[in-house]
Structure formats: structure tokens, C-alpha cells
N, C-alpha and C. Protein backbone atom coordinates (compact mmCIF):
# COMPACT_ATOMS: atom_id res chain seq x y z
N UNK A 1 31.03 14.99 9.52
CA UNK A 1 30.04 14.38 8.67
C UNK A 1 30.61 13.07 8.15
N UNK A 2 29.63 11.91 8.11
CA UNK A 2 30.47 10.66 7.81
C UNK A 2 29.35 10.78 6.68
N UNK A 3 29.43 9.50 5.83
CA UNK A 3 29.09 8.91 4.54
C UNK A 3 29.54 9.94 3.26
N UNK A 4 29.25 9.21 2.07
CA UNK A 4 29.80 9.50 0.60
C UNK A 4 29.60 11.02 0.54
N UNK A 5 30.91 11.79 0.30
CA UNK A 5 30.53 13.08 0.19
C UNK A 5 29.78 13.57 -1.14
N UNK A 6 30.18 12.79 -1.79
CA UNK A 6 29.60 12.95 -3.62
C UNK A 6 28.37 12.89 -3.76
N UNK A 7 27.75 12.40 -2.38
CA UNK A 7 25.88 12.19 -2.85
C UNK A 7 25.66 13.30 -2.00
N UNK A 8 26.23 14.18 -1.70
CA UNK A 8 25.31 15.38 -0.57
C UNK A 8 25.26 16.56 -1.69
N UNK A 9 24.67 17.44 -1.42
CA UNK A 9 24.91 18.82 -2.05
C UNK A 9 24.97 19.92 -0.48
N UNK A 10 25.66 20.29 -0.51
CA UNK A 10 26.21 21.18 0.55
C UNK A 10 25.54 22.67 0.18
N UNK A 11 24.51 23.04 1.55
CA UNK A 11 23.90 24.77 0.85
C UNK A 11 24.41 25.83 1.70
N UNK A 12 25.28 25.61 2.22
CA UNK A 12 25.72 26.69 3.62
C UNK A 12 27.19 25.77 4.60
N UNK A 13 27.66 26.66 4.41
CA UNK A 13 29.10 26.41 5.17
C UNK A 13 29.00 27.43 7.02
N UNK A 14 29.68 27.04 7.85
CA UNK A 14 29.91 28.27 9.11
C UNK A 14 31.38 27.36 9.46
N UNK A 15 31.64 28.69 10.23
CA UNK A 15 33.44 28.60 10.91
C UNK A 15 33.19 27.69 12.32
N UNK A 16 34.10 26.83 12.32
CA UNK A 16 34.28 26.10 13.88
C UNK A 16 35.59 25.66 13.78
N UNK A 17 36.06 26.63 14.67
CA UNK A 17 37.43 26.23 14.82
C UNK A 17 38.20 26.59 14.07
N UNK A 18 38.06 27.55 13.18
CA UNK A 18 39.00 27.87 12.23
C UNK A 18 38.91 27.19 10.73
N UNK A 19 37.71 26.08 11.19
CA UNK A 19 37.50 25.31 9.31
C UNK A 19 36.33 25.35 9.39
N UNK A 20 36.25 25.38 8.08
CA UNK A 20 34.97 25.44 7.52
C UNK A 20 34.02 24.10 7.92
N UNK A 21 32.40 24.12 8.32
CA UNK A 21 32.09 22.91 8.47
C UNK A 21 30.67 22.53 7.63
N UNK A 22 29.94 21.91 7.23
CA UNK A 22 28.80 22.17 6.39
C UNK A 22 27.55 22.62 7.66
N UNK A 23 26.73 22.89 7.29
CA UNK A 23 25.85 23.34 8.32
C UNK A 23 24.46 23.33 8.06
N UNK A 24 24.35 22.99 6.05
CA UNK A 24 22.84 22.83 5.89
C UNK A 24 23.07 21.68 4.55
N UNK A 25 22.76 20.87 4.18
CA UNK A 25 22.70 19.71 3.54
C UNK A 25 21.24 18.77 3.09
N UNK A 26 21.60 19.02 1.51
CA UNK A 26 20.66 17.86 1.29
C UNK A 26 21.37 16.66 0.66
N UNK A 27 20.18 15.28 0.47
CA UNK A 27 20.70 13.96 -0.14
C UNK A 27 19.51 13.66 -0.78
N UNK A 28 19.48 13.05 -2.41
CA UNK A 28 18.54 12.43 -2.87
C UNK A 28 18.74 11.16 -3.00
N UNK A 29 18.63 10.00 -2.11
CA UNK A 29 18.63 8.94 -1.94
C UNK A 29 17.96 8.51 -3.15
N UNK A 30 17.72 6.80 -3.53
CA UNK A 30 17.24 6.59 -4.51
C UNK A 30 15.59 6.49 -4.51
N UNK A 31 15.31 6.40 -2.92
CA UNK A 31 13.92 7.23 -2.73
C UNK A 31 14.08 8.02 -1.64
N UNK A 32 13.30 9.27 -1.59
CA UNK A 32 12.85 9.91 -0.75
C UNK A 32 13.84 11.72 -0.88
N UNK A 33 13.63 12.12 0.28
CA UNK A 33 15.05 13.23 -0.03
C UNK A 33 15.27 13.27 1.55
N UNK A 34 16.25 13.54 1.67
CA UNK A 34 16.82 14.57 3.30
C UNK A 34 17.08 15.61 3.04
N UNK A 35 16.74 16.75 3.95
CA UNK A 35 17.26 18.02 4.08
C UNK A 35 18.13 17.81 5.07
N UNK A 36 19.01 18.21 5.93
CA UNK A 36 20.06 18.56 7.22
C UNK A 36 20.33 19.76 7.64
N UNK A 37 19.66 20.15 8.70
CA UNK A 37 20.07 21.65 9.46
C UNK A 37 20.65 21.40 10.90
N UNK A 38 22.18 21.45 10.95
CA UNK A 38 22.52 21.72 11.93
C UNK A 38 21.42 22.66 13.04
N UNK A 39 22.27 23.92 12.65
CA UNK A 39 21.11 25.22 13.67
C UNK A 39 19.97 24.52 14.23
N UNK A 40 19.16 23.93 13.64
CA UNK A 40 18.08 23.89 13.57
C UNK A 40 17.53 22.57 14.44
N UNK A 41 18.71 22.37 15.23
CA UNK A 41 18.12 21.42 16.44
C UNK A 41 18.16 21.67 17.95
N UNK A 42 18.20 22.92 17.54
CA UNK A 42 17.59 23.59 19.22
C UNK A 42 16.17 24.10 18.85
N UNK A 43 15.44 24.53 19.68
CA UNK A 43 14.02 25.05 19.47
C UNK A 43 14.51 27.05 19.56
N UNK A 44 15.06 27.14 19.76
CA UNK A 44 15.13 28.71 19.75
C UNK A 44 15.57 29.26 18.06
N UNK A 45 15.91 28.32 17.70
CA UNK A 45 16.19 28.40 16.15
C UNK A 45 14.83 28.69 15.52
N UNK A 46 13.73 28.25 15.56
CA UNK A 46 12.54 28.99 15.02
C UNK A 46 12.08 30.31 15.58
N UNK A 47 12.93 30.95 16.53
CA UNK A 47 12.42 32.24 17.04
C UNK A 47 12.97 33.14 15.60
N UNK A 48 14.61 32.95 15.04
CA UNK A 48 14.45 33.95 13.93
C UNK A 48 13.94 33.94 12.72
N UNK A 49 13.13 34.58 12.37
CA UNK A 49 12.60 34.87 10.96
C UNK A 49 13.51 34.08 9.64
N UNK A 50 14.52 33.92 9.42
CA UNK A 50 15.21 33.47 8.22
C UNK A 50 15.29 32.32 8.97
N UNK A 51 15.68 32.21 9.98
CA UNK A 51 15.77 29.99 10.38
C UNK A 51 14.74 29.40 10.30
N UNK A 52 14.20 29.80 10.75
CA UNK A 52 12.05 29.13 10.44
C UNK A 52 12.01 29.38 8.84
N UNK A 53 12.36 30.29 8.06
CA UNK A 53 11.91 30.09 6.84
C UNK A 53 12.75 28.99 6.13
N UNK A 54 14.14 29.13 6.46
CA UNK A 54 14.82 28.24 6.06
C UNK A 54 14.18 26.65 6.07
N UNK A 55 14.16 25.83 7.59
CA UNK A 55 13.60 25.09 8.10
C UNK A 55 12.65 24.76 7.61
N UNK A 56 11.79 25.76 7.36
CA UNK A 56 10.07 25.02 6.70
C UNK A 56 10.16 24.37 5.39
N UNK A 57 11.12 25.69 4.56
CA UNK A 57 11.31 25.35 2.93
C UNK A 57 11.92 24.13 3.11
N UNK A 58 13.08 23.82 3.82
CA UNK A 58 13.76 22.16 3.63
C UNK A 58 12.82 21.27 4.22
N UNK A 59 11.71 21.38 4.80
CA UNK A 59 11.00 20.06 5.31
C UNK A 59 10.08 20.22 4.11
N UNK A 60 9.13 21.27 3.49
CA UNK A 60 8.82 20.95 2.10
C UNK A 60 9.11 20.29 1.18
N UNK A 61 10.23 20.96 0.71
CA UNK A 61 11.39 19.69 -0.06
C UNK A 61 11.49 18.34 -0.23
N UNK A 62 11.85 17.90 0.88
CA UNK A 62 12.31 16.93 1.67
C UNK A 62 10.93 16.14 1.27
N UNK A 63 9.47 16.55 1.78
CA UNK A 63 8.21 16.16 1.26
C UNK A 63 7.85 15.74 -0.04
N UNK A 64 8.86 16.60 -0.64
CA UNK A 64 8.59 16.21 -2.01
C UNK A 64 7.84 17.34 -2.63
N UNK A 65 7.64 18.33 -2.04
CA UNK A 65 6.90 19.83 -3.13
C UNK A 65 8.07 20.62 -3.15
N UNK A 66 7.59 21.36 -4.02
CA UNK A 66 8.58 22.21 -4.26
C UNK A 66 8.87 23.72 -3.47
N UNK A 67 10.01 23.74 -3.63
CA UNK A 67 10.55 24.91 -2.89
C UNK A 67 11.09 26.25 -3.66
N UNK A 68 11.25 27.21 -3.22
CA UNK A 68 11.83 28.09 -4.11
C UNK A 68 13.42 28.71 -4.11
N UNK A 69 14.07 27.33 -3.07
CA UNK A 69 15.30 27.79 -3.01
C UNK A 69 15.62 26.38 -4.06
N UNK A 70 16.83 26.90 -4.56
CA UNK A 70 17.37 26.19 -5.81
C UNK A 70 18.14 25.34 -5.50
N UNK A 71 18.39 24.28 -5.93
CA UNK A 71 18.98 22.97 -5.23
C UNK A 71 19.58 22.38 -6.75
N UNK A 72 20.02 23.44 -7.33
CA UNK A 72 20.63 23.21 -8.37
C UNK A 72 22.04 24.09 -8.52
């Protein structure tokens, strides 16, 4: 992951290689928001039930409505 680590909030860690790597990430820029899902750039990733829910709630977000996972 490159740029300022201090502006991300990190929501999920997984193992590669023996270290830890981030794997789901948001940023509130001074407009807009990003969500970041690794997993979630293959298409078989919406076949499981918790990755599609995951996925939908961060593109909500990201929209600007609200979600019910806590980003606090």
C-alpha cells in the first residue's frame, strides 16, 4: 500500500507471507470517500454471502449513505 498511512482507517487485516497485510480500507478525502476491498476484485467474490454484503455496505458508504458497519 503506498500513500499517507494516517489518512486510511484500516477494517480487516489477512496473512501473506507471514505479515500481516490490510485487505479492506477506507479514506475520507477532503471530498468524497473510498472504500478498498482487496477480495473483492475477482467476480467470484460476490458468490459468498458475507463478501457481497461486505462489498455493497462499502459502495453505500463510499456514496455517501449510511451504513451500519462502524467506521469509527
Amino acid at each position: 500500500m503506498a500513500g499517507d498511512a494516517d489518512r486510511i482507517r484500516v477494517l480487516g487485516y489477512g496473512q501473506e507471507d507471514g505479515a500481516s497485510q490490510p485487505l479492506f480500507w477506507i479514506l475520507e478525502p477532503t471530498r468524497g470517500r473510498v472504500f478498498v476491498s482487496i477480495p473483492g476484485h475477482s467476480a467470484w467474490t460476490f458468490d459468498a454471502p458475507l463478501d457481497r454484503k461486505l462489498s455493497l455496505r462499502g459502495i453505500a458508504w463510499a456514496a455517501g449513505g449510511r451504513s451500519s458497519v462502524s467506521t469509527s
